[in-house]
PDB file of N, CA and C in Angstrom:
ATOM      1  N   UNK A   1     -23.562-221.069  67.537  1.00  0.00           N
ATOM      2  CA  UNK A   1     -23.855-220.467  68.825  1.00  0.00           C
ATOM      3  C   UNK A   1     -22.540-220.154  69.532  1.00  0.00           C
ATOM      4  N   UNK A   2     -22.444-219.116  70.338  1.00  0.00           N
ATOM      5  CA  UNK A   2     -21.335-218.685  71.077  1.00  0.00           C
ATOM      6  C   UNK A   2     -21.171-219.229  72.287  1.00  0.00           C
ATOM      7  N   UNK A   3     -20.104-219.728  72.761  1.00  0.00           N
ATOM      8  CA  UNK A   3     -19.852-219.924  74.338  1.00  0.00           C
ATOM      9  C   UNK A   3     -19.519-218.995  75.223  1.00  0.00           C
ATOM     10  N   UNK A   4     -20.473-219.043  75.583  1.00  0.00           N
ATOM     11  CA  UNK A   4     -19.831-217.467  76.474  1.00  0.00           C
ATOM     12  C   UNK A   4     -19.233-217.983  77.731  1.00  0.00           C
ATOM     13  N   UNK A   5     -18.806-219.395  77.904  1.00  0.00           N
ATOM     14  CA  UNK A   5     -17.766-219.531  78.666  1.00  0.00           C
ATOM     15  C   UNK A   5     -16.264-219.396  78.533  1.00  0.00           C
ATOM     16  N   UNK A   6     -16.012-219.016  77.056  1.00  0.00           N
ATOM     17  CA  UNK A   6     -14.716-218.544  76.729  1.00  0.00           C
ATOM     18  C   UNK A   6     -14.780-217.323  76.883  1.00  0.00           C
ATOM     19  N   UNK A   7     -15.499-216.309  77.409  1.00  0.00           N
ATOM     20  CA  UNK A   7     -15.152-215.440  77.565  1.00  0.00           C
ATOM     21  C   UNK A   7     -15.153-214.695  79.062  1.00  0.00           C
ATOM     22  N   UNK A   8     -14.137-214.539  79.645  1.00  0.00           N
ATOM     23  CA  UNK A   8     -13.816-214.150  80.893  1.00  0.00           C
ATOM     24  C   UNK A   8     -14.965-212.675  81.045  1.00  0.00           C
ATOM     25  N   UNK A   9     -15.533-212.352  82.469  1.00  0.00           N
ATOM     26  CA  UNK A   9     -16.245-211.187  82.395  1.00  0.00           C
ATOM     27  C   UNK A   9     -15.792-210.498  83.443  1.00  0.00           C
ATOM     28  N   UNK A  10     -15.606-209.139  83.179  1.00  0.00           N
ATOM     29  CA  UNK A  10     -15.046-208.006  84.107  1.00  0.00           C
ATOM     30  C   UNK A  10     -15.846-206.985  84.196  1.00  0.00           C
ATOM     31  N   UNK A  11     -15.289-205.882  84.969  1.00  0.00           N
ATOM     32  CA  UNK A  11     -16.124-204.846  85.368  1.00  0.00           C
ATOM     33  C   UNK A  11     -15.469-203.922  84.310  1.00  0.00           C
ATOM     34  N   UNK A  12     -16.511-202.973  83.993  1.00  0.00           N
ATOM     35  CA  UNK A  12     -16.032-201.702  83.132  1.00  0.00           C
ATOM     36  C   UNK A  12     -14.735-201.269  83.191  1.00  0.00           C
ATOM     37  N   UNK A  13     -14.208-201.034  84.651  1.00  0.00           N
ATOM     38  CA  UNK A  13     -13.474-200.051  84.851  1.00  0.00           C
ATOM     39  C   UNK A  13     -11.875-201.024  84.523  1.00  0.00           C
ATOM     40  N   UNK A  14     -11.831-202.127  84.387  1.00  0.00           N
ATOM     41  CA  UNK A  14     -10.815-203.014  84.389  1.00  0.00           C
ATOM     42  C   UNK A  14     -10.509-203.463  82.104  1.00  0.00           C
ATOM     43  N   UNK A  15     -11.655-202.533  81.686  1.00  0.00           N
ATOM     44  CA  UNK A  15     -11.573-202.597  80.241  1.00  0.00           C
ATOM     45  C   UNK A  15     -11.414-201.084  79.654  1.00  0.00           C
ATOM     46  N   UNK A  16     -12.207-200.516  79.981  1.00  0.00           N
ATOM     47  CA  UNK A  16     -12.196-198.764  79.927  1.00  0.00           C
ATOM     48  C   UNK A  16     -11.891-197.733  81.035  1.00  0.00           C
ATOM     49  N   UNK A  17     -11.290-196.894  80.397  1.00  0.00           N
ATOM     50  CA  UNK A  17     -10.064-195.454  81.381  1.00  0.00           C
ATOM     51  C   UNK A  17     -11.597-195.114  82.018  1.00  0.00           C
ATOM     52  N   UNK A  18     -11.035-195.020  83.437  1.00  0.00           N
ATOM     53  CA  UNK A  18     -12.124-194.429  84.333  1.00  0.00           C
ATOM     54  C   UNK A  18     -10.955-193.183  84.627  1.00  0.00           C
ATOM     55  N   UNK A  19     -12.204-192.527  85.731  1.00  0.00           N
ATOM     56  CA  UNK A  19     -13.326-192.235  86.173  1.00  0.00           C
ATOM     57  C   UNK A  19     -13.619-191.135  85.312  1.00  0.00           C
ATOM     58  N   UNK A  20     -15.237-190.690  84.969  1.00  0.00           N
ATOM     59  CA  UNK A  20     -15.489-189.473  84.837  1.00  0.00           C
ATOM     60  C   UNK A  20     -16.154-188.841  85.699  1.00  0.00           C
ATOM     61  N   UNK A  21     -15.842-187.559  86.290  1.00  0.00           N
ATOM     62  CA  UNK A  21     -15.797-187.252  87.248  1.00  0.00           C
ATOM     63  C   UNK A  21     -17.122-187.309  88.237  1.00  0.00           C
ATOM     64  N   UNK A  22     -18.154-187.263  87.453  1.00  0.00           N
ATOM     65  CA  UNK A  22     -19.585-187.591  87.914  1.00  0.00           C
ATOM     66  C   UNK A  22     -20.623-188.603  87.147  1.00  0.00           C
ATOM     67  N   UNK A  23     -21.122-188.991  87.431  1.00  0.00           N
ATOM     68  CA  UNK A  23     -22.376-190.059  86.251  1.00  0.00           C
ATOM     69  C   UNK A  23     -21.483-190.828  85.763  1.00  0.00           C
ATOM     70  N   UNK A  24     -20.339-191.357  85.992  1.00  0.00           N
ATOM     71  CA  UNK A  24     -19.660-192.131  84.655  1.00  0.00           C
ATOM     72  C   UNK A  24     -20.594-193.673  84.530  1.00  0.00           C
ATOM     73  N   UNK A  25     -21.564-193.924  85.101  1.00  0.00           N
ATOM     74  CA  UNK A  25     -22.132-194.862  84.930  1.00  0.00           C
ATOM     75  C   UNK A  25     -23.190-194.562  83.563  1.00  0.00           C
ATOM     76  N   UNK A  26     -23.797-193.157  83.483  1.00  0.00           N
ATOM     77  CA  UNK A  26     -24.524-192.773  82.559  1.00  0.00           C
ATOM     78  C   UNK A  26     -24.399-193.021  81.393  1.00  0.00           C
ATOM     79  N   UNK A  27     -23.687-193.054  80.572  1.00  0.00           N
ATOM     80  CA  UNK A  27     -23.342-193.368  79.530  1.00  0.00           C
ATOM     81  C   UNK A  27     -22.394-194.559  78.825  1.00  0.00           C
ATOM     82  N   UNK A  28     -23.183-195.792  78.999  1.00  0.00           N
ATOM     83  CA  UNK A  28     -22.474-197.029  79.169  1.00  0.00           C
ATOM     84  C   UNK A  28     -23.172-197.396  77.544  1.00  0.00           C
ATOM     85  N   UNK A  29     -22.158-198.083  76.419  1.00  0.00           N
ATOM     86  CA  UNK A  29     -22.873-198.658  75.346  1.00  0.00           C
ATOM     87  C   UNK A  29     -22.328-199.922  74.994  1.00  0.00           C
ATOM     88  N   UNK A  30     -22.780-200.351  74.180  1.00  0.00           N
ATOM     89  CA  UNK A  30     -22.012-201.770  73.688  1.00  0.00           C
ATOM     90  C   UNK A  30     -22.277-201.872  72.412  1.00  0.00           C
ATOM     91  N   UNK A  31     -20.929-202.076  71.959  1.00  0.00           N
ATOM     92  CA  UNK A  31     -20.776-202.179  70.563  1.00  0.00           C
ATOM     93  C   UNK A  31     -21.529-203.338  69.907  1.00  0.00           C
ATOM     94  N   UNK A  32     -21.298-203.102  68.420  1.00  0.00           N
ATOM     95  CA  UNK A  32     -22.195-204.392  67.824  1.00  0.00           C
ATOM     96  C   UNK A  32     -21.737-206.115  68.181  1.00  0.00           C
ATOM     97  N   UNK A  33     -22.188-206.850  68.656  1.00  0.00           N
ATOM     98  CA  UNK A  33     -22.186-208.222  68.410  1.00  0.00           C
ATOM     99  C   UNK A  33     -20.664-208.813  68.078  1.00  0.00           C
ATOM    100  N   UNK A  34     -21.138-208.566  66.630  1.00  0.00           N
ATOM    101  CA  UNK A  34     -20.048-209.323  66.087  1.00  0.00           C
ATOM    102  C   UNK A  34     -18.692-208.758  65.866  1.00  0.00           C
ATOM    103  N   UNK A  35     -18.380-207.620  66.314  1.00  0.00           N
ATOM    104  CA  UNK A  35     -17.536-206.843  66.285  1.00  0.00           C
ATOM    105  C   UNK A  35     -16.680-206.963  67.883  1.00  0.00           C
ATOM    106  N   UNK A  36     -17.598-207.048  69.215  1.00  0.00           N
ATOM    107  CA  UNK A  36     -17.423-207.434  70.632  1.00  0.00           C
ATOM    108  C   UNK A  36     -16.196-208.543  70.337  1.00  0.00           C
ATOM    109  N   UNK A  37     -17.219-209.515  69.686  1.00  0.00           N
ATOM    110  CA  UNK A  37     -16.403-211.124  69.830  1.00  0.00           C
ATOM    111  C   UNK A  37     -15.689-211.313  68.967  1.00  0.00           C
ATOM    112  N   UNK A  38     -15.680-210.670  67.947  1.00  0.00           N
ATOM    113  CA  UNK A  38     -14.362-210.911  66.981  1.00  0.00           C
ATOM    114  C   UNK A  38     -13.229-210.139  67.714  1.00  0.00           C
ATOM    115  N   UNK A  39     -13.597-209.139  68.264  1.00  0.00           N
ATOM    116  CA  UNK A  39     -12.251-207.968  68.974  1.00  0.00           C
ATOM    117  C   UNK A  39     -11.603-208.979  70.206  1.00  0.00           C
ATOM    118  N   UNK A  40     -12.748-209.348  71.005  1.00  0.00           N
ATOM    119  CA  UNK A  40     -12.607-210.361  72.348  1.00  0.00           C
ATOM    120  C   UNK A  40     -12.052-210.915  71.899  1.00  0.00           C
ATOM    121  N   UNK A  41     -12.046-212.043  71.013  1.00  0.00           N
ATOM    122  CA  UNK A  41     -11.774-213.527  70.819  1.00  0.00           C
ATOM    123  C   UNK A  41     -10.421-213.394  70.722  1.00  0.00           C
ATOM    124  N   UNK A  42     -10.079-212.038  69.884  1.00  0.00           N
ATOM    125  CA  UNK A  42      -8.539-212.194  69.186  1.00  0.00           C
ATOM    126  C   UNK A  42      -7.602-211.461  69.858  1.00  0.00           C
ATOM    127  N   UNK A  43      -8.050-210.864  70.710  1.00  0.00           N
ATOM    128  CA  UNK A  43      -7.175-210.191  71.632  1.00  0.00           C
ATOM    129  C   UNK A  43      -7.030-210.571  72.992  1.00  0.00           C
ATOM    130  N   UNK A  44      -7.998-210.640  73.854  1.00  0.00           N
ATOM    131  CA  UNK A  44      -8.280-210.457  74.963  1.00  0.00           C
ATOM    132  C   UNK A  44      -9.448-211.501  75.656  1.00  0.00           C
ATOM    133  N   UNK A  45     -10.098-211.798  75.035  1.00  0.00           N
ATOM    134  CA  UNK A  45     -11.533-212.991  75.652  1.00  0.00           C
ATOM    135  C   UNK A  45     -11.983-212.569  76.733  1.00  0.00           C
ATOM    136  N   UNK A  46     -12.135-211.028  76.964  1.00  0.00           N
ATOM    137  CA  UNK A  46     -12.937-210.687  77.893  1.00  0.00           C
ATOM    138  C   UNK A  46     -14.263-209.599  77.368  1.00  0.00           C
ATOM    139  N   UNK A  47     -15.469-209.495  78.156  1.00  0.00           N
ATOM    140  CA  UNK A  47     -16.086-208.848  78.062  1.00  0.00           C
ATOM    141  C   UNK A  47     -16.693-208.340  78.965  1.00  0.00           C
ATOM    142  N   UNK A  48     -16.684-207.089  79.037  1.00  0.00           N
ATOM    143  CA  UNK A  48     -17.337-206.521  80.419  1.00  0.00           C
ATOM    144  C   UNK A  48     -18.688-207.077  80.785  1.00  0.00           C
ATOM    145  N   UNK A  49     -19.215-206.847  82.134  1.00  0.00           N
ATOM    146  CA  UNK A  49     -20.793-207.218  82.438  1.00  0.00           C
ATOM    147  C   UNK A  49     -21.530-207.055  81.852  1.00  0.00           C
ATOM    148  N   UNK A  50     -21.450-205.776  81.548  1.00  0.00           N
ATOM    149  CA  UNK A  50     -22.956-205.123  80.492  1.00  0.00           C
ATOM    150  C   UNK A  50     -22.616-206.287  78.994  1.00  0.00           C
ATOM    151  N   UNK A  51     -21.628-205.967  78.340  1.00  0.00           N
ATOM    152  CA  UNK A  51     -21.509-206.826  77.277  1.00  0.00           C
ATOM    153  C   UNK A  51     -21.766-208.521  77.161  1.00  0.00           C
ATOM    154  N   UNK A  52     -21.099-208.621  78.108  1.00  0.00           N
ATOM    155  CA  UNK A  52     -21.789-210.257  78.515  1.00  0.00           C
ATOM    156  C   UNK A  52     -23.412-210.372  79.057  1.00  0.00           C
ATOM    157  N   UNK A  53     -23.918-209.885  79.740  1.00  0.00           N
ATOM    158  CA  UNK A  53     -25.159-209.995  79.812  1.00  0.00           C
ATOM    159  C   UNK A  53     -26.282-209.740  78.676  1.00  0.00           C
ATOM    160  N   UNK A  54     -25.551-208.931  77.952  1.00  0.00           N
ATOM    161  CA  UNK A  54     -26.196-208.547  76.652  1.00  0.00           C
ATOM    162  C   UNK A  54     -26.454-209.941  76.116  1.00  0.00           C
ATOM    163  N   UNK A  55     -25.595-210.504  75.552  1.00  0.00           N
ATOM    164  CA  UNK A  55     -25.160-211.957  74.906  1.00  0.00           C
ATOM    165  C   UNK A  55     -26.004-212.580  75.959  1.00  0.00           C
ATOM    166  N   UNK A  56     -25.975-212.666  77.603  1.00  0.00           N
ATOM    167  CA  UNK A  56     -26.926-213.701  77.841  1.00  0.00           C
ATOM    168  C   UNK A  56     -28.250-213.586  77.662  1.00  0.00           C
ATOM    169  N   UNK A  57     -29.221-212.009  77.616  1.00  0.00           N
ATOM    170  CA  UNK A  57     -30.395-212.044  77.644  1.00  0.00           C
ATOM    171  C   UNK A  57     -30.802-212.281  76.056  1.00  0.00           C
ATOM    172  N   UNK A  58     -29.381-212.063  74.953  1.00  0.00           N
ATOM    173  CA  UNK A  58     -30.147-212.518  74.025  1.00  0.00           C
ATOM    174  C   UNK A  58     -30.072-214.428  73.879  1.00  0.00           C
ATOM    175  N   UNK A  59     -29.224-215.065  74.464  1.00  0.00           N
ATOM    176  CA  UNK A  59     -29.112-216.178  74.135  1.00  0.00           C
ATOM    177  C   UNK A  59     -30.401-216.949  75.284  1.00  0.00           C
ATOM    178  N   UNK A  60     -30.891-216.576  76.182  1.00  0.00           N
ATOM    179  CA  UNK A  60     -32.249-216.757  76.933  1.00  0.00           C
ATOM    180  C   UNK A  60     -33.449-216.610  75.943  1.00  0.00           C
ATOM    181  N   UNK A  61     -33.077-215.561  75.280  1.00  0.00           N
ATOM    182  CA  UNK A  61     -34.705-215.052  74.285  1.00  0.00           C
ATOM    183  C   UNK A  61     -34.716-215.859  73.160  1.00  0.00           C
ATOM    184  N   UNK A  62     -33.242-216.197  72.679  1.00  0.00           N
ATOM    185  CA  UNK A  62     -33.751-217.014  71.129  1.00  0.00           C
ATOM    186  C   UNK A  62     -33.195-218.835  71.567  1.00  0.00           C
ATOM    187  N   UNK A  63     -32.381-218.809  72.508  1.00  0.00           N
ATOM    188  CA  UNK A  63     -31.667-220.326  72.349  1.00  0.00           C
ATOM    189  C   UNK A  63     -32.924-221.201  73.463  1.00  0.00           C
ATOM    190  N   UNK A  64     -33.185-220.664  74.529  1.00  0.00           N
ATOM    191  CA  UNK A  64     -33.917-220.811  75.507  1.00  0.00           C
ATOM    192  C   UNK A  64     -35.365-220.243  75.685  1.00  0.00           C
ATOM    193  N   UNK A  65     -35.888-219.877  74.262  1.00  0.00           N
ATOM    194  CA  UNK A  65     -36.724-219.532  73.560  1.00  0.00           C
ATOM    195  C   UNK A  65     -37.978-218.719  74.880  1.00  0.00           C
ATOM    196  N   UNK A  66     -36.982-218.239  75.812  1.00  0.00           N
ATOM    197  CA  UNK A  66     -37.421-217.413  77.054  1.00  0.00           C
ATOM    198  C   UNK A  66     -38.493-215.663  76.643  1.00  0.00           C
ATOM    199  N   UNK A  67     -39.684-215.456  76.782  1.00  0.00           N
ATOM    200  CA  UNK A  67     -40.461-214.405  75.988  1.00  0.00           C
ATOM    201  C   UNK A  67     -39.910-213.296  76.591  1.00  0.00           C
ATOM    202  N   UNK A  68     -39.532-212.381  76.012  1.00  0.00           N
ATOM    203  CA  UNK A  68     -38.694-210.833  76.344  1.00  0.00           C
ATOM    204  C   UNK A  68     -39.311-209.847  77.087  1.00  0.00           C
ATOM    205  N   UNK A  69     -40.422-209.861  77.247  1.00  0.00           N
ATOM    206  CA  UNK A  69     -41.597-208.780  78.133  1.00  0.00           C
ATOM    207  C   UNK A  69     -41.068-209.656  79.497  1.00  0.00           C
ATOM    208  N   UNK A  70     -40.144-210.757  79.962  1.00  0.00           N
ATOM    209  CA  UNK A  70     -40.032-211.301  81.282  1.00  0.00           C
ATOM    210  C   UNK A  70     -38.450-211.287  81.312  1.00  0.00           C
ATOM    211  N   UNK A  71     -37.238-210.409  80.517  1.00  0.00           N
ATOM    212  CA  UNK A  71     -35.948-210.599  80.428  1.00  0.00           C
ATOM    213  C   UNK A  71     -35.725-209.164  80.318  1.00  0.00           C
ATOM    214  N   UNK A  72     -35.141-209.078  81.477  1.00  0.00           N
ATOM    215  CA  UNK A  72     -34.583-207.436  81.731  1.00  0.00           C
ATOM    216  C   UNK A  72     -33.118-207.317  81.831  1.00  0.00           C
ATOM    217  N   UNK A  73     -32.281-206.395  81.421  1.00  0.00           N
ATOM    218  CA  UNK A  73     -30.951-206.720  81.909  1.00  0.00           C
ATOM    219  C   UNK A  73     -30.699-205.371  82.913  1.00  0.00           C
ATOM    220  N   UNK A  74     -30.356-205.665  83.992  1.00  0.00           N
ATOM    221  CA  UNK A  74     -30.184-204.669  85.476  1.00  0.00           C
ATOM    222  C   UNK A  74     -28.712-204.467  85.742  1.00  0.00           C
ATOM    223  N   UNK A  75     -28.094-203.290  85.255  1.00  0.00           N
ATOM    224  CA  UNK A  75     -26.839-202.411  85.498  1.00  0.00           C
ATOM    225  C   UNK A  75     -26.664-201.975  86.663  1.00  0.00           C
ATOM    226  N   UNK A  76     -25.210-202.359  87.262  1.00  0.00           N
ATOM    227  CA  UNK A  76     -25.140-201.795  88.757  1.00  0.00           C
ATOM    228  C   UNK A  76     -24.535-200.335  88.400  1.00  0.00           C
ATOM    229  N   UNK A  77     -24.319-199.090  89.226  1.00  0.00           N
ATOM    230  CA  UNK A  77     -23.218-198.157  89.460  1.00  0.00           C
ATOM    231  C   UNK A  77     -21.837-198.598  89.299  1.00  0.00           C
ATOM    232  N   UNK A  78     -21.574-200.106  90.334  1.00  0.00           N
ATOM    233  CA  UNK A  78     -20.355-200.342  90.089  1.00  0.00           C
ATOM    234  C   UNK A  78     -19.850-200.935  88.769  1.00  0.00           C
ATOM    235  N   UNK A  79     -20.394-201.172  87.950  1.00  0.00           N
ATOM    236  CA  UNK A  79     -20.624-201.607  86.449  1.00  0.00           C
ATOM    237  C   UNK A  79     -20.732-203.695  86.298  1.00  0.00           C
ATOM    238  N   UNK A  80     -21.157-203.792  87.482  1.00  0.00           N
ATOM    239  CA  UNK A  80     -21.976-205.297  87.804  1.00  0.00           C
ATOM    240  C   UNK A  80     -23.263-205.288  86.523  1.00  0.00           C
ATOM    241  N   UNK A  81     -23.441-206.105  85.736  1.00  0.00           N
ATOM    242  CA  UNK A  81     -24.766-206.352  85.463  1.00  0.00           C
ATOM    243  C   UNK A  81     -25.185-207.448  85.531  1.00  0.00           C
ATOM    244  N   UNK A  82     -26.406-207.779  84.856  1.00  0.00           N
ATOM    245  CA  UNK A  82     -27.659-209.092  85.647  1.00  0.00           C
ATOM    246  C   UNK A  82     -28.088-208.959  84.532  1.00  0.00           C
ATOM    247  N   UNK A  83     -29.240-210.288  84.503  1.00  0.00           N
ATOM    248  CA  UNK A  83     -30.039-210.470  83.761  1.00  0.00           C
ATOM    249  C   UNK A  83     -31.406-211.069  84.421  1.00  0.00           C
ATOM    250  N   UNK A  84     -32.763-210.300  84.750  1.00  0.00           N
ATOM    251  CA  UNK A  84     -34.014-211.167  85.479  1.00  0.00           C
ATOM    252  C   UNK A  84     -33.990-211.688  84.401  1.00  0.00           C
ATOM    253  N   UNK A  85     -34.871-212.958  84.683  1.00  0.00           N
ATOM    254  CA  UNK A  85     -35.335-213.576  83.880  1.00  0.00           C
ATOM    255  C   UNK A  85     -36.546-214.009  84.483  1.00  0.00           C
ATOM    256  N   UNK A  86     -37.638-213.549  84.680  1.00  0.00           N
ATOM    257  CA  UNK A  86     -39.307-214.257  85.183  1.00  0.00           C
ATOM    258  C   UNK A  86     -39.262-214.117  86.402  1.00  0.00           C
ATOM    259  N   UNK A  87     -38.644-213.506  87.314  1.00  0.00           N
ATOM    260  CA  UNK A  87     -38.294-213.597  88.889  1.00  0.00           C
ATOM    261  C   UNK A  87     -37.068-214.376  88.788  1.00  0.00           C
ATOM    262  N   UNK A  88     -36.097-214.582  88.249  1.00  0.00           N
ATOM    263  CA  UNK A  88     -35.116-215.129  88.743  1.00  0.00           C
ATOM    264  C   UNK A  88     -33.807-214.300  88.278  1.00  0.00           C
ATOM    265  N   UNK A  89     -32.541-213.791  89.419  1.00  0.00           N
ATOM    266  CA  UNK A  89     -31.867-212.791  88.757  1.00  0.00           C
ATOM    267  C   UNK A  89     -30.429-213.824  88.462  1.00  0.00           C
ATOM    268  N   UNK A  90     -29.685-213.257  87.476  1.00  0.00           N
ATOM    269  CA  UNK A  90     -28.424-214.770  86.903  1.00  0.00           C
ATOM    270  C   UNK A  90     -27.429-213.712  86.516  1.00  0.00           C
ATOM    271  N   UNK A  91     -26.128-213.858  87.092  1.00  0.00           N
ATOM    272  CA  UNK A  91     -25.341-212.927  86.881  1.00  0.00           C
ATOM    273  C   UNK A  91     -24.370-213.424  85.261  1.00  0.00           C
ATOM    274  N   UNK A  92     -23.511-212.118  85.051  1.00  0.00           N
ATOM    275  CA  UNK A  92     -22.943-212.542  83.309  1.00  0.00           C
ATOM    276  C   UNK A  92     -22.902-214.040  83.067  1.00  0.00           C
ATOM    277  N   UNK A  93     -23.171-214.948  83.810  1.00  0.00           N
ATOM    278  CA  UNK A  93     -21.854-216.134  83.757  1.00  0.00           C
ATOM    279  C   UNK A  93     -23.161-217.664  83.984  1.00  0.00           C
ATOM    280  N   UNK A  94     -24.635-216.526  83.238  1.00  0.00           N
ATOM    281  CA  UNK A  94     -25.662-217.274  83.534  1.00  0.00           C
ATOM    282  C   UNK A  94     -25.789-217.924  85.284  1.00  0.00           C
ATOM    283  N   UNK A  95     -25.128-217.693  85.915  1.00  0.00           N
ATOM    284  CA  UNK A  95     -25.619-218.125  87.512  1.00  0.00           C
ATOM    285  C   UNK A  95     -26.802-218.013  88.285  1.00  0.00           C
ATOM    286  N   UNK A  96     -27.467-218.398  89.055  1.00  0.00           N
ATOM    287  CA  UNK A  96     -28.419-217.601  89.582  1.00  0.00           C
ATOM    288  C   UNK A  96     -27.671-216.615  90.746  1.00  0.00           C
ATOM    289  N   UNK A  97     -28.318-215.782  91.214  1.00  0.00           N
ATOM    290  CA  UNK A  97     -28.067-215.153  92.548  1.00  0.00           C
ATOM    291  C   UNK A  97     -28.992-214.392  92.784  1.00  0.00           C
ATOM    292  N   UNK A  98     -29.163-214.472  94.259  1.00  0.00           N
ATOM    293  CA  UNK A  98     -29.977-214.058  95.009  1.00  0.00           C
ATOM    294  C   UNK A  98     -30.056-212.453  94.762  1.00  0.00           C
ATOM    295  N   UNK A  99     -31.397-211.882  95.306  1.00  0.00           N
ATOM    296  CA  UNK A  99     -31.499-210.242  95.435  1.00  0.00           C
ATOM    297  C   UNK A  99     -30.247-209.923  96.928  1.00  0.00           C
ATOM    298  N   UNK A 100     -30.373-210.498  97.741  1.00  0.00           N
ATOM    299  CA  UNK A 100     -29.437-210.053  98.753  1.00  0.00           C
ATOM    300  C   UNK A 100     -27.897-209.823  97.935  1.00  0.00           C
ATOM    301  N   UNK A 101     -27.506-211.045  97.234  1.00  0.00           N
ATOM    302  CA  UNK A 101     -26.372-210.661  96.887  1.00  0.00           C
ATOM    303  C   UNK A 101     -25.517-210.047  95.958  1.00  0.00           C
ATOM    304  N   UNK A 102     -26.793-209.259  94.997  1.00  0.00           N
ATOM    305  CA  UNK A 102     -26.630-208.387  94.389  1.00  0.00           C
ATOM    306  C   UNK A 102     -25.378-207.532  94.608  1.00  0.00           C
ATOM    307  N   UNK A 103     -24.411-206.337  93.750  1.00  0.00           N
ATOM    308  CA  UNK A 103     -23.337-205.431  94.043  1.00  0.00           C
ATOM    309  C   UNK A 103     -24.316-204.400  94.931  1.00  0.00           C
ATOM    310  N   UNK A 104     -23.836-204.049  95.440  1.00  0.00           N
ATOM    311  CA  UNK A 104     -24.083-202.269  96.176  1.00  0.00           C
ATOM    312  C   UNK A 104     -23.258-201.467  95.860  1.00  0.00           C
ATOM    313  N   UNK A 105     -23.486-200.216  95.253  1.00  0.00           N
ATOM    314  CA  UNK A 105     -22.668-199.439  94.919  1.00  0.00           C
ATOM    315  C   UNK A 105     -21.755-198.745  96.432  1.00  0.00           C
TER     316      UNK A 105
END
């Protein structure tokens, strides 16, 4: 199992050349798995939001054996992401946090 406390989490724009000039939120992907954390681990130990949340909604669905029709992962504009989990929202770093304190773009 992975710790995803070794891995520091940032915003997009602090890993990949911004801006594009409009939508640059539109087209956000994440590479495979094991390719993320082998690249992370050995270079850098960071992973952006989206990428880390990825890793948490899957480590909720199989480690925390949490059912997936109740695990959404929620992308900000500012490249913040989340993970609900059943009504409860938990930022990359598994935390909870409130809907108020969500990013605003």
């Amino acid at each position: 199992m992975v710790d995803l406390s070794d891995y520091e989490s940032v915003r997009d724009f602090e890993v990949y050349p911004q801006p594009v000039p409009f939508l640059n939120w539109f087209d956000r992907r994440v590479a495979p798995f094991h390719f993320v954390l082998k690249a992370r681990k050995r270079f850098a130990l960071k992973l952006t939001h989206l990428e880390k949340a990825f890793l948490l909604y899957f480590y909720k669905k199989y480690a925390e054996q949490k059912d997936a029709s109740e695990l959404f992962i929620v992308y900000s504009l500012d490249g913040s992401a989340y993970v609900y989990d059943g009504g409860r929202i938990f930022d990359p770093e598994n935390r909870p946090v409130s809907p108020d304190d969500l990013s605003r773009p």
